[in-house]
C-alpha atoms as a PDB file:
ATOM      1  CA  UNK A   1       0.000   0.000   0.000  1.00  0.00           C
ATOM      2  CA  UNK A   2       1.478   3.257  -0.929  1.00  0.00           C
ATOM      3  CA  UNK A   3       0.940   6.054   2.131  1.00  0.00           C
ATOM      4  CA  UNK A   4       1.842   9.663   1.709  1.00  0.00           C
ATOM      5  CA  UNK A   5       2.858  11.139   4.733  1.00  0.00           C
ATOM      6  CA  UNK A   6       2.459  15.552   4.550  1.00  0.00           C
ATOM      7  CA  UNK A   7       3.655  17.302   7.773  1.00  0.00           C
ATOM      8  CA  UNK A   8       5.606  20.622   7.901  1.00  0.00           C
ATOM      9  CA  UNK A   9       8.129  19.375  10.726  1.00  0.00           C
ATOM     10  CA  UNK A  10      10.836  17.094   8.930  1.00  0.00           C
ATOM     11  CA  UNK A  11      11.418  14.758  12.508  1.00  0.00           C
ATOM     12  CA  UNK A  12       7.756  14.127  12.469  1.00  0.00           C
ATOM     13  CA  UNK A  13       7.837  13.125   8.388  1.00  0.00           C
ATOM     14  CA  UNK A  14      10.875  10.652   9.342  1.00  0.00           C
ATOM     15  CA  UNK A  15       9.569   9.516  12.488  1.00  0.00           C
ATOM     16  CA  UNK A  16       6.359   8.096  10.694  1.00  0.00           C
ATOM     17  CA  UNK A  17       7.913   7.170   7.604  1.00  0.00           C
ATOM     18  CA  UNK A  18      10.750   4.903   8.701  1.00  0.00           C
ATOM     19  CA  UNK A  19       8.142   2.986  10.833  1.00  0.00           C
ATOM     20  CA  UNK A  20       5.643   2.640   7.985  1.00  0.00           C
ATOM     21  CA  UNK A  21       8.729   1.831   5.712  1.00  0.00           C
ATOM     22  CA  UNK A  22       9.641  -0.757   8.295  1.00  0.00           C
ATOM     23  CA  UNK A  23       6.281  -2.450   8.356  1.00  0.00           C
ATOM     24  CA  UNK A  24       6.530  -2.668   4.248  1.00  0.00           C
ATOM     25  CA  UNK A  25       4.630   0.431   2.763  1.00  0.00           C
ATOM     26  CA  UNK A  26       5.373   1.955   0.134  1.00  0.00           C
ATOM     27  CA  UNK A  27       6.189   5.892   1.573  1.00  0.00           C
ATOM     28  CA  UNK A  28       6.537   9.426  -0.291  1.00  0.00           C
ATOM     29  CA  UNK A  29       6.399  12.726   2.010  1.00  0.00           C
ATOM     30  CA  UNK A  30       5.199  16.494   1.246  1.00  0.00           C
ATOM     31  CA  UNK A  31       6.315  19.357   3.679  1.00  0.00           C
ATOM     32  CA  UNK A  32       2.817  21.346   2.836  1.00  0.00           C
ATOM     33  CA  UNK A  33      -0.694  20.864   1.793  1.00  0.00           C
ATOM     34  CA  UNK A  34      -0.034  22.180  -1.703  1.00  0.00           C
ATOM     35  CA  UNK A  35       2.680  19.960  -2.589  1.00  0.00           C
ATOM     36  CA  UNK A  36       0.837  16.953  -1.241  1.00  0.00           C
ATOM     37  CA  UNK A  37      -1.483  18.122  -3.836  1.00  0.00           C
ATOM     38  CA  UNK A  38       1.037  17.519  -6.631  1.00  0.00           C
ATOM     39  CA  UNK A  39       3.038  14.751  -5.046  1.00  0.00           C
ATOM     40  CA  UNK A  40      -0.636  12.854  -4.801  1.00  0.00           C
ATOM     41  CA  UNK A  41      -1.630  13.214  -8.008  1.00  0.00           C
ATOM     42  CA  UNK A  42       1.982  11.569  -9.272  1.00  0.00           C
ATOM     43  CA  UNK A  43       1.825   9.055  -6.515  1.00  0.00           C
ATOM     44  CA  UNK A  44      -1.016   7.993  -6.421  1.00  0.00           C
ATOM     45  CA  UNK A  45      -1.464   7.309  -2.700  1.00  0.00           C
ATOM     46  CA  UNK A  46      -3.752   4.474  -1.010  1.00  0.00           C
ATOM     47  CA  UNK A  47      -3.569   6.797   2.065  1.00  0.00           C
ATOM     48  CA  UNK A  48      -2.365  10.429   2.533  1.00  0.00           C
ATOM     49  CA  UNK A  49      -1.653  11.142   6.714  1.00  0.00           C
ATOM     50  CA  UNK A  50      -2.085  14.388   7.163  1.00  0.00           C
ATOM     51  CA  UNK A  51      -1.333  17.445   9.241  1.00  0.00           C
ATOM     52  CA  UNK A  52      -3.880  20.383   9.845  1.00  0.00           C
ATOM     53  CA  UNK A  53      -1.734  23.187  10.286  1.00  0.00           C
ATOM     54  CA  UNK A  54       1.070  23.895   7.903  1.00  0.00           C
ATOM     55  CA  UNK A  55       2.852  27.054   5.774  1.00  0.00           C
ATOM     56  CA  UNK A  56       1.688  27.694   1.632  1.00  0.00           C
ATOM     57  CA  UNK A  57      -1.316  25.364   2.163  1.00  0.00           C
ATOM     58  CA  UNK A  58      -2.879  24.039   5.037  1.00  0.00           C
ATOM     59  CA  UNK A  59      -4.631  20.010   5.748  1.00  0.00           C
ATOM     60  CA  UNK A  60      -8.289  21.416   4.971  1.00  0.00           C
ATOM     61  CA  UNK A  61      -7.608  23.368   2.259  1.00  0.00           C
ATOM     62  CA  UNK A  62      -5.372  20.479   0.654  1.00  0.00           C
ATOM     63  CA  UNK A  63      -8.310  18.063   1.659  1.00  0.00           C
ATOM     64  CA  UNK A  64     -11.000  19.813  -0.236  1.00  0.00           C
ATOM     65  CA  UNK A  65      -8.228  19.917  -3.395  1.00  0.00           C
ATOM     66  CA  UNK A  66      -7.520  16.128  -3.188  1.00  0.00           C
ATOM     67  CA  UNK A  67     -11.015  15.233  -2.869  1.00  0.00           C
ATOM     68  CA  UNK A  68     -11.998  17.677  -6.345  1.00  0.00           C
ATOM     69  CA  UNK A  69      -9.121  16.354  -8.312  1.00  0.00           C
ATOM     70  CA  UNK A  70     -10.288  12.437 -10.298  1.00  0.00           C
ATOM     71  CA  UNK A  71      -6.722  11.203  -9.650  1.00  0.00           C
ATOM     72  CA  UNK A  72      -6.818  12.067  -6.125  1.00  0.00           C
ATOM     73  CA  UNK A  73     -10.721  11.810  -5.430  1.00  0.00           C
ATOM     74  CA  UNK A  74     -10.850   8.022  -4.088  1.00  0.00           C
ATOM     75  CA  UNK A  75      -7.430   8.701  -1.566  1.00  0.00           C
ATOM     76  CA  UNK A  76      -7.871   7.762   1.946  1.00  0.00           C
ATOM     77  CA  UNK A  77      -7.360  11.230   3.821  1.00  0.00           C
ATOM     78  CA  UNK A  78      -6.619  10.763   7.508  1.00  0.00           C
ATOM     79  CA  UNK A  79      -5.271  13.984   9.584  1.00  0.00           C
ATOM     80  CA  UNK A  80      -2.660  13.493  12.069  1.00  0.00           C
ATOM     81  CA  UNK A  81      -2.877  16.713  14.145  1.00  0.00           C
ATOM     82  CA  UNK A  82      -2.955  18.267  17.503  1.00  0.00           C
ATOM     83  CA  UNK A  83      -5.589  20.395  16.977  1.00  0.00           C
ATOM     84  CA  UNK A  84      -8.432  19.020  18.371  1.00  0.00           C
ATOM     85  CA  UNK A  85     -11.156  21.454  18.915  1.00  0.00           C
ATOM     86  CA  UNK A  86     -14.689  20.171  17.634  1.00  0.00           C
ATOM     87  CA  UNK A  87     -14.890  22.848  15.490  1.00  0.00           C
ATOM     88  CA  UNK A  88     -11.946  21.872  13.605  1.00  0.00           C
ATOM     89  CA  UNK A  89     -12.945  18.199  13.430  1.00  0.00           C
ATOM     90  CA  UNK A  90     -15.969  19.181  12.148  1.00  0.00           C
ATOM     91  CA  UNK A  91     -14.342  20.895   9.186  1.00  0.00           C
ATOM     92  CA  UNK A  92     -11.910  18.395   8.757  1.00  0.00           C
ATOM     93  CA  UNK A  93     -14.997  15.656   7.698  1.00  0.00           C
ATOM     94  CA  UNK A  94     -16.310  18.455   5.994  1.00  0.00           C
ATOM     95  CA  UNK A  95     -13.680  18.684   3.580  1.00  0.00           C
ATOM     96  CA  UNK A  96     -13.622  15.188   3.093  1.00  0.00           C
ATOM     97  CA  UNK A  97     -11.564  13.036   5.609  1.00  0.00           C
ATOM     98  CA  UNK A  98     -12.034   9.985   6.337  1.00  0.00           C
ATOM     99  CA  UNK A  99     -10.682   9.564   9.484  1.00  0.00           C
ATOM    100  CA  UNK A 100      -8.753  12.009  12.160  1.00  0.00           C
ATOM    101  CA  UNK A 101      -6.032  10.923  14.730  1.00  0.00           C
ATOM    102  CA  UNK A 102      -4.865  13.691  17.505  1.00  0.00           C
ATOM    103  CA  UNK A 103      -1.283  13.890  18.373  1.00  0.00           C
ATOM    104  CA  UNK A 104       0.806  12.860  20.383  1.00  0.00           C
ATOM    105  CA  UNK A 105       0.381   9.082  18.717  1.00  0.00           C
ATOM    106  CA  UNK A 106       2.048   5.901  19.720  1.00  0.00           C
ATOM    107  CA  UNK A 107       3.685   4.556  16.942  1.00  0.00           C
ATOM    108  CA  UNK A 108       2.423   1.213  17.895  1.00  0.00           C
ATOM    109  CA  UNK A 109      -1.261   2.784  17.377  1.00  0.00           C
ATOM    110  CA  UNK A 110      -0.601   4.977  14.540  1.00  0.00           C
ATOM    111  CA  UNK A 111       0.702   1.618  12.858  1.00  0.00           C
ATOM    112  CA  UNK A 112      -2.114  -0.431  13.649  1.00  0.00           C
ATOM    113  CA  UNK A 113      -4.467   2.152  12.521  1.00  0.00           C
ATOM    114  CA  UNK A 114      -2.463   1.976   9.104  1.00  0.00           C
ATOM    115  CA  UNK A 115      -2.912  -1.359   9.015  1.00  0.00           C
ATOM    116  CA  UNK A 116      -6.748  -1.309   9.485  1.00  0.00           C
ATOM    117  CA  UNK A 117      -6.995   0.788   6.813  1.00  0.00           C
ATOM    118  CA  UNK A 118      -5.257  -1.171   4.851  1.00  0.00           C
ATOM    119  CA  UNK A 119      -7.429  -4.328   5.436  1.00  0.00           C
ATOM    120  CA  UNK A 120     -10.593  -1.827   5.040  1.00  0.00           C
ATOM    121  CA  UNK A 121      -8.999  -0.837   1.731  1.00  0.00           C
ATOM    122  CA  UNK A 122      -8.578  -4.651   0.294  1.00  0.00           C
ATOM    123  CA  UNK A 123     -11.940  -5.574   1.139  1.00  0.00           C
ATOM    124  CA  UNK A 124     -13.434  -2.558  -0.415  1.00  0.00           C
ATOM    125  CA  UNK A 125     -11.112  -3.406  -3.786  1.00  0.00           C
ATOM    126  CA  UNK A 126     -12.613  -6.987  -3.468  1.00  0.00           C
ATOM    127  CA  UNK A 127     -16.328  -5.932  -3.280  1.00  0.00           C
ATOM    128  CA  UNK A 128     -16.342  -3.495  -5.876  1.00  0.00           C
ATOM    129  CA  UNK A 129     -18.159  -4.596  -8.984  1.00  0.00           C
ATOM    130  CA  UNK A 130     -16.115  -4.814 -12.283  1.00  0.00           C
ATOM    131  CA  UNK A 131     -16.373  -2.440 -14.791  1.00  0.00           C
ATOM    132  CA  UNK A 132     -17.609  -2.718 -18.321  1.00  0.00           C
ATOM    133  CA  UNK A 133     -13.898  -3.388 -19.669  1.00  0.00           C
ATOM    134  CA  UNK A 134     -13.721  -6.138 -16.979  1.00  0.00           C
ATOM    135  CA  UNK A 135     -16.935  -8.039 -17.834  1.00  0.00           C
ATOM    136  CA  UNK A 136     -17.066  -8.277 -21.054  1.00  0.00           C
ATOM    137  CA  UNK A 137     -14.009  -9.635 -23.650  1.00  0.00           C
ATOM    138  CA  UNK A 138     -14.435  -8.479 -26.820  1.00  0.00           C
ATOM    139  CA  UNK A 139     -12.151 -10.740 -28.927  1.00  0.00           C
ATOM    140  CA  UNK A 140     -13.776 -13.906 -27.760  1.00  0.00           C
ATOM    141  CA  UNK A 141     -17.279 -12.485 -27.170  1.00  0.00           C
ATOM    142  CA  UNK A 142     -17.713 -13.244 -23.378  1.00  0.00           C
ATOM    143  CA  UNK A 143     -18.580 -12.444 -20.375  1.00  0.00           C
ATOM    144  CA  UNK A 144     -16.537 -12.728 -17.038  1.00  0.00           C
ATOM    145  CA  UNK A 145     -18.272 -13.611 -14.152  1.00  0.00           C
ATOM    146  CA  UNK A 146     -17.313 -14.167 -10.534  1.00  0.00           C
ATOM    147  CA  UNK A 147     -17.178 -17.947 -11.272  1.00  0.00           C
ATOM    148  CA  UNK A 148     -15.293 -17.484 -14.929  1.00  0.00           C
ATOM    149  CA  UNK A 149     -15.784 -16.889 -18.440  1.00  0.00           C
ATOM    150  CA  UNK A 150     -18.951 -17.978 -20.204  1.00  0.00           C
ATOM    151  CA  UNK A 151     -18.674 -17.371 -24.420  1.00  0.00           C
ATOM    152  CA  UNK A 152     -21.538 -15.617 -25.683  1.00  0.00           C
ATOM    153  CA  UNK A 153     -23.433 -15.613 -29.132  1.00  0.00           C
ATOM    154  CA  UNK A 154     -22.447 -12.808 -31.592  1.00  0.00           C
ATOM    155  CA  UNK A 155     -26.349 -10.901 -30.676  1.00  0.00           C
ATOM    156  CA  UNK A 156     -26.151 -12.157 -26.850  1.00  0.00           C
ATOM    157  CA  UNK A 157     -23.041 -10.337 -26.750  1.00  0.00           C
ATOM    158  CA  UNK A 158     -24.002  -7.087 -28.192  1.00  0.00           C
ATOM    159  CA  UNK A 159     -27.555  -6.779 -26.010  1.00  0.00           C
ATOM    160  CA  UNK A 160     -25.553  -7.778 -23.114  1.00  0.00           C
ATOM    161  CA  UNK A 161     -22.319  -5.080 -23.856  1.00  0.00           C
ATOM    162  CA  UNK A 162     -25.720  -2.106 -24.167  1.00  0.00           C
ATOM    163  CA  UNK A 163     -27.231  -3.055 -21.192  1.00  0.00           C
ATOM    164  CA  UNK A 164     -23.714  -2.542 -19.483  1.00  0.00           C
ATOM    165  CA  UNK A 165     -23.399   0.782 -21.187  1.00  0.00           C
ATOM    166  CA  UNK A 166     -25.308   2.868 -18.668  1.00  0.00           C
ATOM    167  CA  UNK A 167     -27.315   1.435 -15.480  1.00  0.00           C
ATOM    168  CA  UNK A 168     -30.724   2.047 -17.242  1.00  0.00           C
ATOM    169  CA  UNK A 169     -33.645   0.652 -18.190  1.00  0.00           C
ATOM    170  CA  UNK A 170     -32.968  -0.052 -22.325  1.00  0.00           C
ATOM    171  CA  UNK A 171     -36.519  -0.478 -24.246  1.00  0.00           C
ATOM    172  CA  UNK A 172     -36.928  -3.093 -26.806  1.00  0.00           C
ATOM    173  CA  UNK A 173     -37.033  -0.339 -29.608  1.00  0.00           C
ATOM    174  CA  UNK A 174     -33.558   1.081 -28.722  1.00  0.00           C
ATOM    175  CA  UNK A 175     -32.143  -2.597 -28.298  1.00  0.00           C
ATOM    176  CA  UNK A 176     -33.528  -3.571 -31.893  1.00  0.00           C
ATOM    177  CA  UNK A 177     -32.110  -0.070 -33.021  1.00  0.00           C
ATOM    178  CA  UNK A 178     -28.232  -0.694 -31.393  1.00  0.00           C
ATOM    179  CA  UNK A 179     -28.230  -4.892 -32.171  1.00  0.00           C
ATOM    180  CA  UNK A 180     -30.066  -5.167 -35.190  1.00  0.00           C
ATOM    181  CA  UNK A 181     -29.852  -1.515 -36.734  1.00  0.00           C
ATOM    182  CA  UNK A 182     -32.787   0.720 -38.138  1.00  0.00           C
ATOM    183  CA  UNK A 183     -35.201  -0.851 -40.859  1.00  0.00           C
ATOM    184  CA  UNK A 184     -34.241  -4.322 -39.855  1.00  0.00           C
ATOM    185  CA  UNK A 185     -37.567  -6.630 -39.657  1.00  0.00           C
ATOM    186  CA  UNK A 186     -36.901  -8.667 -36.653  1.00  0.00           C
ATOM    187  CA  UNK A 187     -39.264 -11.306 -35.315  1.00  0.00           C
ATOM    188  CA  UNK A 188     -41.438 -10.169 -32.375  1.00  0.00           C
ATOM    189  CA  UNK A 189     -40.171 -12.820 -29.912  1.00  0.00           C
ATOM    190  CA  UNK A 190     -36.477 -12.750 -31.531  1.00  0.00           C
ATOM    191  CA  UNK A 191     -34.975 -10.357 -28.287  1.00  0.00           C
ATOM    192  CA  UNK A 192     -36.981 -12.310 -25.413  1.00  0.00           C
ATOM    193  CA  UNK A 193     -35.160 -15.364 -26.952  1.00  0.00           C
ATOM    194  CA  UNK A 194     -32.087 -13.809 -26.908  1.00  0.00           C
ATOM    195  CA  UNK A 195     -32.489 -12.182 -23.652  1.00  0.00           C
ATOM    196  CA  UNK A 196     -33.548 -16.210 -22.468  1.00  0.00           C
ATOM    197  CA  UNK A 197     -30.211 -17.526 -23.479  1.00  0.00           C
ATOM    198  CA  UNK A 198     -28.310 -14.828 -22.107  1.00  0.00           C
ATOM    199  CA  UNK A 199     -30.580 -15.521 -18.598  1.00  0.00           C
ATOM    200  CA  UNK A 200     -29.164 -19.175 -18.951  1.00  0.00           C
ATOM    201  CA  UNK A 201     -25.294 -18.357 -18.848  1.00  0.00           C
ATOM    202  CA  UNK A 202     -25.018 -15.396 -17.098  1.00  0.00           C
ATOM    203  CA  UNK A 203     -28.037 -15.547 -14.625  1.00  0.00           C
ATOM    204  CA  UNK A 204     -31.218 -14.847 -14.222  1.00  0.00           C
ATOM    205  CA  UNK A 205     -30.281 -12.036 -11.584  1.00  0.00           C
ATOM    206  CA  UNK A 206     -28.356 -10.410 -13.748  1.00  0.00           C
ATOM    207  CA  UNK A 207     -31.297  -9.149 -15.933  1.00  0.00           C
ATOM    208  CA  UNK A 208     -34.485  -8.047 -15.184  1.00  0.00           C
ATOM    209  CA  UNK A 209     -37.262  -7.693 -17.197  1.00  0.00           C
ATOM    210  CA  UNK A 210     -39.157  -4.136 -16.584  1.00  0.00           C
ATOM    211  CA  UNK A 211     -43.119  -5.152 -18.428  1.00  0.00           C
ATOM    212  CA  UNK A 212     -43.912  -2.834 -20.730  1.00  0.00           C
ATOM    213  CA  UNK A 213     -40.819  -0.853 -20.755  1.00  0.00           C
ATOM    214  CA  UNK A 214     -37.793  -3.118 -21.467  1.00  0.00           C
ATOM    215  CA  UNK A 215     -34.573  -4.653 -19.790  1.00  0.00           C
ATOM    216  CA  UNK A 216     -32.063  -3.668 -16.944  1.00  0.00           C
ATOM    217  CA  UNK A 217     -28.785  -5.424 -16.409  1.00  0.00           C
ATOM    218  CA  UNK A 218     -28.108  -5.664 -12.453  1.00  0.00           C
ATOM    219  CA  UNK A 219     -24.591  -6.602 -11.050  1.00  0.00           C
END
């Protein structure tokens, strides 16, 4: 897990990194909230430790920056400050952190924390759903699932790669339209067959039938 530790006081950004270094993470540091704003976005950090008060930038400021920037959007912010005051905390989770930790910190603590974020951050990674590029494989015209690949026909595969498109309800006109193309006579029960077969390999969870309207896919 990569960690980016930001703190103005250079024994408190050694202190913390050669015992995260120690326990095998991957560490960069940034002496102020704005270049933990650019050292982030190259990094790419799992988890940025932060401090609330420092020069050029300070933690909320560089908070609210991380959390409106794509590359930086999905970080793990924790501060790691001595300001405490409720008013402050509040702030803090308004900018967007995730968590808050008050110095002074064991390192034992401040470790174990890491490491609970860590585990938090795995299982999160492990429960999210694939995406579109994930599902489906193009050259071989199938469809990964959690228990493998299942091939697809040429048709099942393109109903099943529009329904994946956008999490929508697709009607049976714009399916015809996107599979089969405009001015194509297609036989009246030709997509419920389709959509049966698909059913059969993928699952039957997996799409839902909205009467009168048309066909959802569901992860």
């Amino acid at each position: 897990m990569r960690v980016l530790i930001v703190d103005d006081e250079l024994d408190i950004r050694e202190f913390v990194q050669y015992n995260l270094v120690k326990e095998g993470y991957e560490v960069a540091c940034a002496t102020n909230g704005r270049e933990a704003v650019e050292r982030a976005v190259e990094f790419r950090p799992h988890l940025i430790l932060m401090d609330m008060m420092m020069p050029v930038m300070d933690g909320r400021a560089a908070c609210c920056a991380l959390r409106a920037n794509p590359a930086t959007a999905k970080s793990m912010i924790v501060f790691l400050s001595a300001v405490c005051e409720e008013e402050s905390l509040v702030e803090c989770y308004k900018a967007g952190a995730d968590d808050y930790i008050t110095k002074p910190v064991s390192m034992k603590v401040l470790c174990s924390r890491v490491a609970a974020i860590k585990n938090r951050i795995k299982r999160d990674e492990e429960s999210a759903p694939m995406s579109i590029s994930e599902r489906l494989v193009e050259e071989r015209h199938s469809y990964v699932s959690n228990d493998g690949e299942v091939r697809l026909a040429v048709k099942e595969f393109e109903i099943l790669r529009l329904l994946l498109s956008e999490p929508r309800i697709f009607t049976r006109e714009e399916i015809y339209s996107a599979v089969w193309g405009d001015g194509v006579i297609v036989g009246a029960r030709t997509l419920d067959v389709h959509i049966r077969h698909l059913r059969s390999k993928i699952g039957d969870e997996h799409i839902s039938t909205h009467k009168g309207v048309g066909f959802l896919y569901k992860d």
